[in-house]
C-alpha atoms as a PDB file:
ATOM      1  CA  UNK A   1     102.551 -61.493  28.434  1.00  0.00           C
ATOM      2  CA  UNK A   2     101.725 -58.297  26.391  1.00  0.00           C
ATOM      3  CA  UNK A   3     102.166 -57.051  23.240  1.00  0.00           C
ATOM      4  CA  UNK A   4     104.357 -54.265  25.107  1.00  0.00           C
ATOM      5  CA  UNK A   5     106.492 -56.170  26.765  1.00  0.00           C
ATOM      6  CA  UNK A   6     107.845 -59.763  27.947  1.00  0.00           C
ATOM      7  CA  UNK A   7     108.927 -61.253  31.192  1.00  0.00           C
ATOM      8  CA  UNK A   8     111.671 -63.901  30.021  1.00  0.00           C
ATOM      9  CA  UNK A   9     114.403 -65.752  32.462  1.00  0.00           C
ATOM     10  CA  UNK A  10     118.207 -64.827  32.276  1.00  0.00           C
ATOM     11  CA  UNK A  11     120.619 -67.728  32.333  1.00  0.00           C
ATOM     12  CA  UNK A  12     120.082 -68.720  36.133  1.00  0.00           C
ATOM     13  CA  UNK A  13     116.291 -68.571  35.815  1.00  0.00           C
ATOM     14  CA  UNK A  14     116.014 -65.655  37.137  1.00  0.00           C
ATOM     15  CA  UNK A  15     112.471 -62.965  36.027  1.00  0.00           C
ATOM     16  CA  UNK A  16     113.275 -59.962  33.987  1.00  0.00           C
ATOM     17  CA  UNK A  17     111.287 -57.913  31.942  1.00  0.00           C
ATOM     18  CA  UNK A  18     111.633 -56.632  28.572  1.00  0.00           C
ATOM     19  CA  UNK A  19     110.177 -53.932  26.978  1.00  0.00           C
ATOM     20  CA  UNK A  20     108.841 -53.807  23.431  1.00  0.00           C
ATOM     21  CA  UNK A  21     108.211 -49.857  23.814  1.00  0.00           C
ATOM     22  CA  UNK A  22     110.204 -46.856  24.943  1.00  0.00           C
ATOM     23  CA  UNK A  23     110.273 -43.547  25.767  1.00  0.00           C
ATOM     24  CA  UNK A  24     107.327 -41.662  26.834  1.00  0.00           C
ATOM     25  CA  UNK A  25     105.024 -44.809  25.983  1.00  0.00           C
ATOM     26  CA  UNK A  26     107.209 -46.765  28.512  1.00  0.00           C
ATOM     27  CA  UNK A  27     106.561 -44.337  31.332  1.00  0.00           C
ATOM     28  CA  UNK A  28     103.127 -44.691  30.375  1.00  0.00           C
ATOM     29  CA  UNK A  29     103.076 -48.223  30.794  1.00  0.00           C
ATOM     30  CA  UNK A  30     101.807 -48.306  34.369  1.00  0.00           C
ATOM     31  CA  UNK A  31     103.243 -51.913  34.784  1.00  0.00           C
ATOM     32  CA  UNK A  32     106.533 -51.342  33.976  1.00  0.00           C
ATOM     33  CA  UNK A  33     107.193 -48.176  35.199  1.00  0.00           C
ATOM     34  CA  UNK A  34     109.859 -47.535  37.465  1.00  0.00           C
ATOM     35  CA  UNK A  35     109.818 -43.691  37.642  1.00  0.00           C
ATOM     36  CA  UNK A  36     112.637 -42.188  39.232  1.00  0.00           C
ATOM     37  CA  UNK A  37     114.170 -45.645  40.059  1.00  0.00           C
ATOM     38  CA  UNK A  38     115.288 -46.218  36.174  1.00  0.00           C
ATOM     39  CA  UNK A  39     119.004 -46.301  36.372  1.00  0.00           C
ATOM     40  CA  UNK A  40     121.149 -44.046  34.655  1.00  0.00           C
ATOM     41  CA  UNK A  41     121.480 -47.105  32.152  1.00  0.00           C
ATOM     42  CA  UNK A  42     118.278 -47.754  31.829  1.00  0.00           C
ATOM     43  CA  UNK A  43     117.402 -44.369  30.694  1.00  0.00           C
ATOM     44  CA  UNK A  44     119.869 -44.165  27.744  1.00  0.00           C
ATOM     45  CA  UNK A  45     118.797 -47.363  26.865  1.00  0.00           C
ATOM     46  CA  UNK A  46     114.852 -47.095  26.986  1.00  0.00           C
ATOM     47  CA  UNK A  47     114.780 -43.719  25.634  1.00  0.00           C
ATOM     48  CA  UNK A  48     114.384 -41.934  28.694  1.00  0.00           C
ATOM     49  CA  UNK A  49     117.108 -39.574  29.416  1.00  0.00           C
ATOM     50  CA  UNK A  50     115.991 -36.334  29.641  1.00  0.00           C
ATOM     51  CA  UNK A  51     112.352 -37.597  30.282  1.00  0.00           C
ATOM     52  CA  UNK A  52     112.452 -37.860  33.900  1.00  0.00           C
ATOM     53  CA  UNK A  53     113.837 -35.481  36.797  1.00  0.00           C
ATOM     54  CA  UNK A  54     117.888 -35.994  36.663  1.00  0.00           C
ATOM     55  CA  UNK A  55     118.153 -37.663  39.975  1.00  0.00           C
ATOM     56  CA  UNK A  56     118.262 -41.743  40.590  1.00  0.00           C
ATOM     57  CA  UNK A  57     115.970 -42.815  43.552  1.00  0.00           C
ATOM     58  CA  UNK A  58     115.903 -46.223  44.776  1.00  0.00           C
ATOM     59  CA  UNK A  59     112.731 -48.259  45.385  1.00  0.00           C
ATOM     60  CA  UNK A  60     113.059 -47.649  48.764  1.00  0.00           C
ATOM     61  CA  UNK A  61     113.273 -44.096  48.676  1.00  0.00           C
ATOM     62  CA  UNK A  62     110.107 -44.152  46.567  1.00  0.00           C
ATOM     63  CA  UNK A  63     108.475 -46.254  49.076  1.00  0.00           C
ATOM     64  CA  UNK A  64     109.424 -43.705  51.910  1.00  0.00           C
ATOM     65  CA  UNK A  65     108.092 -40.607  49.686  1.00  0.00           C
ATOM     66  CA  UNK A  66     105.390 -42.204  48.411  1.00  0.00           C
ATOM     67  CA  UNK A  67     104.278 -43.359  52.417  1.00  0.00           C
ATOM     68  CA  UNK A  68     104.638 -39.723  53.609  1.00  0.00           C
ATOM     69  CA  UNK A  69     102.253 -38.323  50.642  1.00  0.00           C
ATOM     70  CA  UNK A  70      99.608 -41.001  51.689  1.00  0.00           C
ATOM     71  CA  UNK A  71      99.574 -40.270  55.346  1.00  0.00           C
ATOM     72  CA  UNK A  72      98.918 -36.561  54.541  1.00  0.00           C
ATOM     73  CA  UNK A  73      95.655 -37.624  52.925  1.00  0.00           C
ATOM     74  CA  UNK A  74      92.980 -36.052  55.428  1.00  0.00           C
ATOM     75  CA  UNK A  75      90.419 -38.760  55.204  1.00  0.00           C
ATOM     76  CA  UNK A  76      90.001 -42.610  53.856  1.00  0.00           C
ATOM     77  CA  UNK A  77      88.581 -41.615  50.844  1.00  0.00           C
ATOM     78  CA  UNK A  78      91.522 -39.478  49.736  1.00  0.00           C
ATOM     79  CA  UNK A  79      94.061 -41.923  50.712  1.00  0.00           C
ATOM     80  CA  UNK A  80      92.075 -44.312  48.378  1.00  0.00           C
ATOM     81  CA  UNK A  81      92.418 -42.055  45.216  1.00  0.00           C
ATOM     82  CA  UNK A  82      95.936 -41.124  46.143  1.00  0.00           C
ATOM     83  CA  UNK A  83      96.406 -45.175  45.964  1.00  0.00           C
ATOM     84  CA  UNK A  84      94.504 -45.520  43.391  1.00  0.00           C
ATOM     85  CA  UNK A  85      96.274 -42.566  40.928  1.00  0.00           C
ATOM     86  CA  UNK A  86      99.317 -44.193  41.824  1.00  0.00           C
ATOM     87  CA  UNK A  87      98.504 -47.720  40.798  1.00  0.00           C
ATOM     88  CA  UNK A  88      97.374 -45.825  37.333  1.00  0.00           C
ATOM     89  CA  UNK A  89     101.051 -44.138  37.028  1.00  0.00           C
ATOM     90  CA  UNK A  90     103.158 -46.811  38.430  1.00  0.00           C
ATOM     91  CA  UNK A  91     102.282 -50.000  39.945  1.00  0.00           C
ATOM     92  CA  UNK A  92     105.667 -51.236  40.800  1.00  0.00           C
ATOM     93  CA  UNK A  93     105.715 -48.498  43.304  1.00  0.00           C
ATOM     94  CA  UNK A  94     101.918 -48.954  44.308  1.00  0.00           C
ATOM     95  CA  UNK A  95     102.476 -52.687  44.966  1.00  0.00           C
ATOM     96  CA  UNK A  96     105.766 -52.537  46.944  1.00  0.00           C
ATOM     97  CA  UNK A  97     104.112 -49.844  49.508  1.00  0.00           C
ATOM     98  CA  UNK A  98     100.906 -51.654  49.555  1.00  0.00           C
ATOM     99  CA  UNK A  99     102.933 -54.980  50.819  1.00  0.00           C
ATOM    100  CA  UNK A 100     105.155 -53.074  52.974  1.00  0.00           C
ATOM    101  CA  UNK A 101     101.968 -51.014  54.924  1.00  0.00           C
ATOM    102  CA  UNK A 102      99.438 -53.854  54.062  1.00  0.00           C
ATOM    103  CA  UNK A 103      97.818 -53.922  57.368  1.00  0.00           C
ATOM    104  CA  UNK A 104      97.031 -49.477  57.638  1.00  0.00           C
ATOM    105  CA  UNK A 105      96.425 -49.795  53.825  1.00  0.00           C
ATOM    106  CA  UNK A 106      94.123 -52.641  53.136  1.00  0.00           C
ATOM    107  CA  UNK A 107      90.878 -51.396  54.627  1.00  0.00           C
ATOM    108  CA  UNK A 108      91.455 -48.236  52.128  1.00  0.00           C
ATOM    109  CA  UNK A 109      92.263 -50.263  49.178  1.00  0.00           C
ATOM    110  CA  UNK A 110      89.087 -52.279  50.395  1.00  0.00           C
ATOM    111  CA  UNK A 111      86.559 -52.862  52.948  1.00  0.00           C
ATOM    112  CA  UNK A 112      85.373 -50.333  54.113  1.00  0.00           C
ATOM    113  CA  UNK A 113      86.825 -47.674  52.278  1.00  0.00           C
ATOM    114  CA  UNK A 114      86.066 -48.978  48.631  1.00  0.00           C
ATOM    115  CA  UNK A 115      82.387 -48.645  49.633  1.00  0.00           C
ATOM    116  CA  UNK A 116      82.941 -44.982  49.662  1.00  0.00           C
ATOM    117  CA  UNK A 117      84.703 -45.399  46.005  1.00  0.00           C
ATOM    118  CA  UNK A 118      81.642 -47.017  44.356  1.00  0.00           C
ATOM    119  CA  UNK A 119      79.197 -44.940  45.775  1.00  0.00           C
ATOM    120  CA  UNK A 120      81.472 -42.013  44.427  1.00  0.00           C
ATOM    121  CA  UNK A 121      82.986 -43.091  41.528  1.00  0.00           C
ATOM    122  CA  UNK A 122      81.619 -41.890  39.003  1.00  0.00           C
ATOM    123  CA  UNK A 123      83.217 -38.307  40.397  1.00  0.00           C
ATOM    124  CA  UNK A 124      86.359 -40.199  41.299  1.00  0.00           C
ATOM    125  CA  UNK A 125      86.996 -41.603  37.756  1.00  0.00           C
ATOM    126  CA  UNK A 126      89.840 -41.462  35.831  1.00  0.00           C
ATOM    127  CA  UNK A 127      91.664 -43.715  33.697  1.00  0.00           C
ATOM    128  CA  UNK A 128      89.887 -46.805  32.250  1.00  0.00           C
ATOM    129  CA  UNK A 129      90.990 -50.573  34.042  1.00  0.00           C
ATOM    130  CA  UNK A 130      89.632 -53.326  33.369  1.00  0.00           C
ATOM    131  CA  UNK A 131      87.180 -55.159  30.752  1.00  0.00           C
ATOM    132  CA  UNK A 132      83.663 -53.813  30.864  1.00  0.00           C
ATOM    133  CA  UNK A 133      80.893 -56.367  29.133  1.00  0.00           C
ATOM    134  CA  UNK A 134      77.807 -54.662  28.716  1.00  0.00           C
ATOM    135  CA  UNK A 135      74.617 -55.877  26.455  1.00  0.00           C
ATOM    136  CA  UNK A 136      75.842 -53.241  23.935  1.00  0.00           C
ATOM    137  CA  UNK A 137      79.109 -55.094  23.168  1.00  0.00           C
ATOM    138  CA  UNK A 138      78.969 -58.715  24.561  1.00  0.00           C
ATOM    139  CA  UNK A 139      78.344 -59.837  20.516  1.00  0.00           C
ATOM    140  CA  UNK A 140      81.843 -58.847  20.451  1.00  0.00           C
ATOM    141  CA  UNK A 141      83.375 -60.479  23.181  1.00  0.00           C
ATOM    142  CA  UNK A 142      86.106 -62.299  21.262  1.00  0.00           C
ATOM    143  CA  UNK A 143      87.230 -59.049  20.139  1.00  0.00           C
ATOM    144  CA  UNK A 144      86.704 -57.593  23.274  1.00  0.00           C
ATOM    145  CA  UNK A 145      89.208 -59.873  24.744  1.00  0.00           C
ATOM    146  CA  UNK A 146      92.170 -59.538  21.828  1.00  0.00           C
ATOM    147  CA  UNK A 147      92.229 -56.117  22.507  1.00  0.00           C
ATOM    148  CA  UNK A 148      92.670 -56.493  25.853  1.00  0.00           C
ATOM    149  CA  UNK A 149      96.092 -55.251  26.817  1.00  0.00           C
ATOM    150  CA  UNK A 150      97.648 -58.371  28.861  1.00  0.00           C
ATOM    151  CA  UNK A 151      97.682 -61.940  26.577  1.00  0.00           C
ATOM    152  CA  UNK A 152      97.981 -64.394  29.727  1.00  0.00           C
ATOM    153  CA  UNK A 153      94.742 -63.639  32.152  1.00  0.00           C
ATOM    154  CA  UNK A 154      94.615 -66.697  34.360  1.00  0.00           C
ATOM    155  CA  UNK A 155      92.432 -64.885  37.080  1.00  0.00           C
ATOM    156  CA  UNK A 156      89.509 -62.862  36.163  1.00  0.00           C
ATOM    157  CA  UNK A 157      87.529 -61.586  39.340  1.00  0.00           C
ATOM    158  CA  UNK A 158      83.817 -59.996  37.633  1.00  0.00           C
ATOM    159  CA  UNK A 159      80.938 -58.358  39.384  1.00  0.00           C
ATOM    160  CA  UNK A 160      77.632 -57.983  37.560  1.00  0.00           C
ATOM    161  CA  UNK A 161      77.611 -54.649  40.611  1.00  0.00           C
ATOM    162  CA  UNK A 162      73.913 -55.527  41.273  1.00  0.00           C
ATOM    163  CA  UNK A 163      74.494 -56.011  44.932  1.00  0.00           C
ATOM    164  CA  UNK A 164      77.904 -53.863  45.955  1.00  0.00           C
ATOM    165  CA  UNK A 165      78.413 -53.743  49.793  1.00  0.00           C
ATOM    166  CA  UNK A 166      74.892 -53.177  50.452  1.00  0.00           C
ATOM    167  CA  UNK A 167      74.464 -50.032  48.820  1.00  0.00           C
ATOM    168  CA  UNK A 168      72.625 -51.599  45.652  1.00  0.00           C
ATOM    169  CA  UNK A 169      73.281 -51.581  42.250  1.00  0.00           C
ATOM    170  CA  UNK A 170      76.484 -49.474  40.909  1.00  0.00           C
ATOM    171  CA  UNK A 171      76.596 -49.831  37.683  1.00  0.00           C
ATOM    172  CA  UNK A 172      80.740 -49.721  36.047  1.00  0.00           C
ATOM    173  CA  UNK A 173      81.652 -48.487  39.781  1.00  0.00           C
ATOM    174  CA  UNK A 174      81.047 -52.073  40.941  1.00  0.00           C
ATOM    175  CA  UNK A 175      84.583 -52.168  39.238  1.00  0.00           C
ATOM    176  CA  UNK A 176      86.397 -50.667  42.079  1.00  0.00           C
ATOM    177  CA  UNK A 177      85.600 -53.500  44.065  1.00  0.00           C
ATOM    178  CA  UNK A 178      87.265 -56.109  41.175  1.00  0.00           C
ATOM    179  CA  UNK A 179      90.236 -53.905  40.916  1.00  0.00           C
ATOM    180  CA  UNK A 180      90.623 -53.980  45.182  1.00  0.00           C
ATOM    181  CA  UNK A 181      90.523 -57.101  45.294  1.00  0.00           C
ATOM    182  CA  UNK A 182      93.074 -58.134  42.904  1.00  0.00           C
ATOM    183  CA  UNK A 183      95.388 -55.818  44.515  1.00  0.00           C
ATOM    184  CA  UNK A 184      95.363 -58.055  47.955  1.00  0.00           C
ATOM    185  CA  UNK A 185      95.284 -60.693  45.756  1.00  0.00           C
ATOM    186  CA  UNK A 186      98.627 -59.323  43.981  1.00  0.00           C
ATOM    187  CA  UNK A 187      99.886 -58.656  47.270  1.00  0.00           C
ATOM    188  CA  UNK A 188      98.832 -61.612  49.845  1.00  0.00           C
ATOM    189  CA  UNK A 189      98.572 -64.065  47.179  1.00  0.00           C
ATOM    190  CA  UNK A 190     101.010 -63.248  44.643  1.00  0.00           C
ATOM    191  CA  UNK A 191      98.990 -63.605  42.175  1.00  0.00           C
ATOM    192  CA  UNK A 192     100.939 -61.388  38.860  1.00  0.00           C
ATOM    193  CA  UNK A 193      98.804 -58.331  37.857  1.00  0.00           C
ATOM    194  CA  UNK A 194     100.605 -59.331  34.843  1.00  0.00           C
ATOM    195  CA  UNK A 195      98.097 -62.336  34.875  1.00  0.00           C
ATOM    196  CA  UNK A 196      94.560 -60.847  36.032  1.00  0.00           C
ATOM    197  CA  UNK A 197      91.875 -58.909  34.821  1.00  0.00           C
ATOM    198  CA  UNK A 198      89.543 -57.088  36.760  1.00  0.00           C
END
């Protein structure tokens, strides 16, 4: 899947994943992630211990945390970056309260809040996501897409961002709209984020 890590089957074909990094990289590794949820085990064995606070939370109790942060978010716009800087820390966490509050969180994650995003994102960037083609580099698309950090894209949703919403032409903020979709995609589809590429 990555040059990072690996999702193979155990004996009873069951997922896993396994990681090719550790440590600190792992916890930057939004994908696999777990945050406070890495076992005690886990920790000694990814290089962890020491590198996150003491305690073990569950996914659950992430969820429930997580949840009560969000809902102190005074308006639709802050909700949407608190989702969004938590999708860029640890999207195990983002997806699993996304499909558990799906119906309050989806018009923040998208219509209409994500209008809001584009019109404002270029003060509400952050972290790079995604694969921007531009004139400037589309001679080196090839390489473009071998540096790109996930080796199985099977679902690529582009905008050109000439016509976002009907607010006009964005420019790279037209991206928020890619990256929204593919998380209701990831979420009411199951589509992998493992797999797309906004």
């Amino acid at each position: 899947v990555s040059s990072y890590f690996d999702i193979v089957q155990d004996d009873s074909g069951s997922p896993y994943m396994v990681s090719f990094v550790r440590g600190i990289a792992l916890l930057r590794l939004v994908l696999m992630n777990k945050g406070t949820a890495f076992t005690d085990e886990e920790r000694v064995e990814l290089g962890l211990d020491g590198l996150l606070p003491s305690q073990v939370c569950s996914l659950e109790e992430q969820i429930t945390r997580a949840y009560n942060s969000f809902k102190r978010q005074p308006n639709a716009l802050s909700k949407y970056q608190f989702l969004r800087g938590l999708q860029e820390r640890q999207e195990i966490l983002f997806y699993a309260l996304i499909n558990e509050h799906l119906e309050e969180m989806m018009p923040v994650i998208y219509t209409p809040t994500v209008g809001d995003a584009v019109a404002n994102f270029s003060s509400l960037y952050e972290n790079p996501r995604g694969l921007s083609v531009s004139p400037q580099n589309v001679t080196r698309l090839n390489g473009l897409l071998d540096d790109y950090p996930l080796a199985d894209t099977r679902l690529i949703v582009a905008t050109d961002s000439s016509a976002i919403l009907g607010i006009g032409d964005q420019g790279y903020g037209g991206l928020a709209i890619s990256i929204g979709k593919l998380a209701l995609y990831t979420v009411g589809g199951g589509i992998s984020p493992f797999h797309s590429m906004p």
